[in-house]
Each structure stands twice: as C-alpha cells, then as structure tokens.
Protein backbone atom coordinates (compact mmCIF):
# COMPACT_ATOMS: atom_id res chain seq x y z
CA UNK A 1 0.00 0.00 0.00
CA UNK A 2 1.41 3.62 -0.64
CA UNK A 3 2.12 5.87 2.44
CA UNK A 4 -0.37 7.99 3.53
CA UNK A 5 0.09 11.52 3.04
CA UNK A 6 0.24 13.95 6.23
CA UNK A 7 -2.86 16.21 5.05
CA UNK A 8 -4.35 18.27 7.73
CA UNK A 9 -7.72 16.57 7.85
CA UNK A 10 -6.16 12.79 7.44
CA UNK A 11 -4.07 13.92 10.21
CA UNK A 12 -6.80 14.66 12.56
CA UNK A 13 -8.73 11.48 11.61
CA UNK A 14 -5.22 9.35 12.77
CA UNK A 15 -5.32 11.89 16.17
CA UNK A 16 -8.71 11.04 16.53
CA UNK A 17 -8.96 7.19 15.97
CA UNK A 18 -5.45 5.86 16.99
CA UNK A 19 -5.37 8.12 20.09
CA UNK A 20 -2.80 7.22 21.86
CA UNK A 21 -0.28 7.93 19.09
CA UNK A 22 0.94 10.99 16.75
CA UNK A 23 -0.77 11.09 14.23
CA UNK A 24 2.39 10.91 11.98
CA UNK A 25 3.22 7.59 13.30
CA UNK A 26 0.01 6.56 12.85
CA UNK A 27 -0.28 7.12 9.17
CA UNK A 28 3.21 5.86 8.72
CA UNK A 29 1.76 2.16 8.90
CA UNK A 30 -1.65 2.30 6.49
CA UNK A 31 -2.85 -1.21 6.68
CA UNK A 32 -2.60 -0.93 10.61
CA UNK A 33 -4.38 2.83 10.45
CA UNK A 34 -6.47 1.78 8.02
CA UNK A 35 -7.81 -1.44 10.47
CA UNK A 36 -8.04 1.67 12.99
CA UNK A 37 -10.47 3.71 10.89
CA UNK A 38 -12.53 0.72 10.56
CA UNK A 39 -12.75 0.08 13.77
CA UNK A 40 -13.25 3.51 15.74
CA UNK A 41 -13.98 6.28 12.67
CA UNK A 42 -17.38 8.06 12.63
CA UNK A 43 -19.15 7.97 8.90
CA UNK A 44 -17.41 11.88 8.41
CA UNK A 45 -14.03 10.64 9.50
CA UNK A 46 -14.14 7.49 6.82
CA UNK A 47 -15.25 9.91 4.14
CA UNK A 48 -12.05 11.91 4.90
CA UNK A 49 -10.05 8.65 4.56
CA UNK A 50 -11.78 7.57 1.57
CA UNK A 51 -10.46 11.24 -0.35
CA UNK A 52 -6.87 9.40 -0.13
CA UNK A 53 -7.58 5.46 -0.29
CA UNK A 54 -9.69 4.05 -2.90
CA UNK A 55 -11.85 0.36 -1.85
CA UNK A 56 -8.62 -1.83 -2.70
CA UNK A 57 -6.85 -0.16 0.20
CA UNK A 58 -9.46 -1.44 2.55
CA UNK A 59 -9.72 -5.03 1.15
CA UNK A 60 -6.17 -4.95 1.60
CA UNK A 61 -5.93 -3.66 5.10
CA UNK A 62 -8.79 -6.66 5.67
CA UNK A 63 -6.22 -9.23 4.05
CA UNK A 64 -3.36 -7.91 6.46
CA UNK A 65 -5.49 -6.62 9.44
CA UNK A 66 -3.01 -6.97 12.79
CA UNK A 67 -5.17 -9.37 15.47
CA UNK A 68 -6.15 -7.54 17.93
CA UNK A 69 -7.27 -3.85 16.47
CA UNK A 70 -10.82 -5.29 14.79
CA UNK A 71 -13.88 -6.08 17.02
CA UNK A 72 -16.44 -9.00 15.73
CA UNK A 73 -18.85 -6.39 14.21
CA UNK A 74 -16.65 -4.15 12.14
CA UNK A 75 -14.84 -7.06 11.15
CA UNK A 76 -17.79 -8.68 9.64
CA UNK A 77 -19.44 -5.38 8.66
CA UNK A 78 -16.40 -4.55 6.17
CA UNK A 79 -15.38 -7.99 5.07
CA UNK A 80 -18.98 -7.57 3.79
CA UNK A 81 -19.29 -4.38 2.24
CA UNK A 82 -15.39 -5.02 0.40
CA UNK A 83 -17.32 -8.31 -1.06
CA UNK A 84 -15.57 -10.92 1.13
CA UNK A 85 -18.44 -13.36 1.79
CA UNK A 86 -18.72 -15.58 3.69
CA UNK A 87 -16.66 -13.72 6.37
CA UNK A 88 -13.35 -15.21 6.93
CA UNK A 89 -12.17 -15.70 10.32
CA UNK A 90 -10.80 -12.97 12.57
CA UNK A 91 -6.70 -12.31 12.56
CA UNK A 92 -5.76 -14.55 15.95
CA UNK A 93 -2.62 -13.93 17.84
CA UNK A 94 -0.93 -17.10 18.82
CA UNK A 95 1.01 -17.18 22.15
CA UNK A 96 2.78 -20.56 23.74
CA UNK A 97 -0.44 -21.98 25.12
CA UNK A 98 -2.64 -20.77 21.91
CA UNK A 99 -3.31 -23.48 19.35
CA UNK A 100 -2.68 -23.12 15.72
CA UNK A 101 -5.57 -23.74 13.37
CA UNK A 102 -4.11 -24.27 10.45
C-alpha cells in the first residue's frame, strides 16, 4: 500500500482514531491505520479517509489486518461491504499456550 500523506484533515482522523499515538506515526503504517479507521472512525471521519484510499486499500488492510485492532462487528461489517463473503475468520494472535488452526 502507498504511504499515507500527512494532510491536515487525514491527520486529525489518525489523532482522533489511533489516540494514543501521533498522528504521523500513525499514518506511517496504512494497513494498521487503516484497520483503525474501521474500527473507531465516525461515517465523516471514513469519508475523509476515503479522499486518499480508494476500496482496494481497505480489502487490503482486511487481508493484512493486525489481530487484535478489529472487534467481531466491524470485522464482519467490512469484510462484507469489500465483497468478502462468507466472512473469513478474525486475525488470531498465537502465544505458547494458543493453538494453531491451520
């Protein structure tokens, strides 16, 4: 995916969704802010993110979602809007006492 540029109003949708970060670090990992946006954006906020990633970025960001950042319902709400049906399972982390599935 191409880096995200550092536009005012991208950079207050990364200050406002990945919180806990600058917002330039934020946007310097797009699948991972991306994931982020699903998650936590408002409608107006994804509109703003949508004037600088076109659909494939967000199938893409589904693809290589980090476990952990998705809840169940925006996980199954965008696999189904970006045409991924049926849902695939959720990104897992695996520990030492976590079995593999695969």
């Amino acid at each position: 995916m191409t880096p995200l540029p550092h536009a005012p109003d991208l950079m207050a949708v990364a200050r406002s969704v990945v919180w806990f970060e600058e917002p330039e670090q934020a946007l310097a990992e797009p699948i991972r802010f991306l994931a982020y946006v699903m998650t936590y954006a408002t409608p107006a906020e994804i509109e703003v993110v949508r004037q600088y990633v076109d659909e494939s970025a967000f199938t893409e960001a589904l693809e290589k979602a980090p476990p952990g950042i998705m809840d169940a319902r925006s996980w199954a709400y965008w696999n189904v809007v970006s045409g991924r049906y049926p849902v695939p399972p959720m990104p897992r982390r695996f520990g030492l006492d976590t079995p593999r599935l695969d």
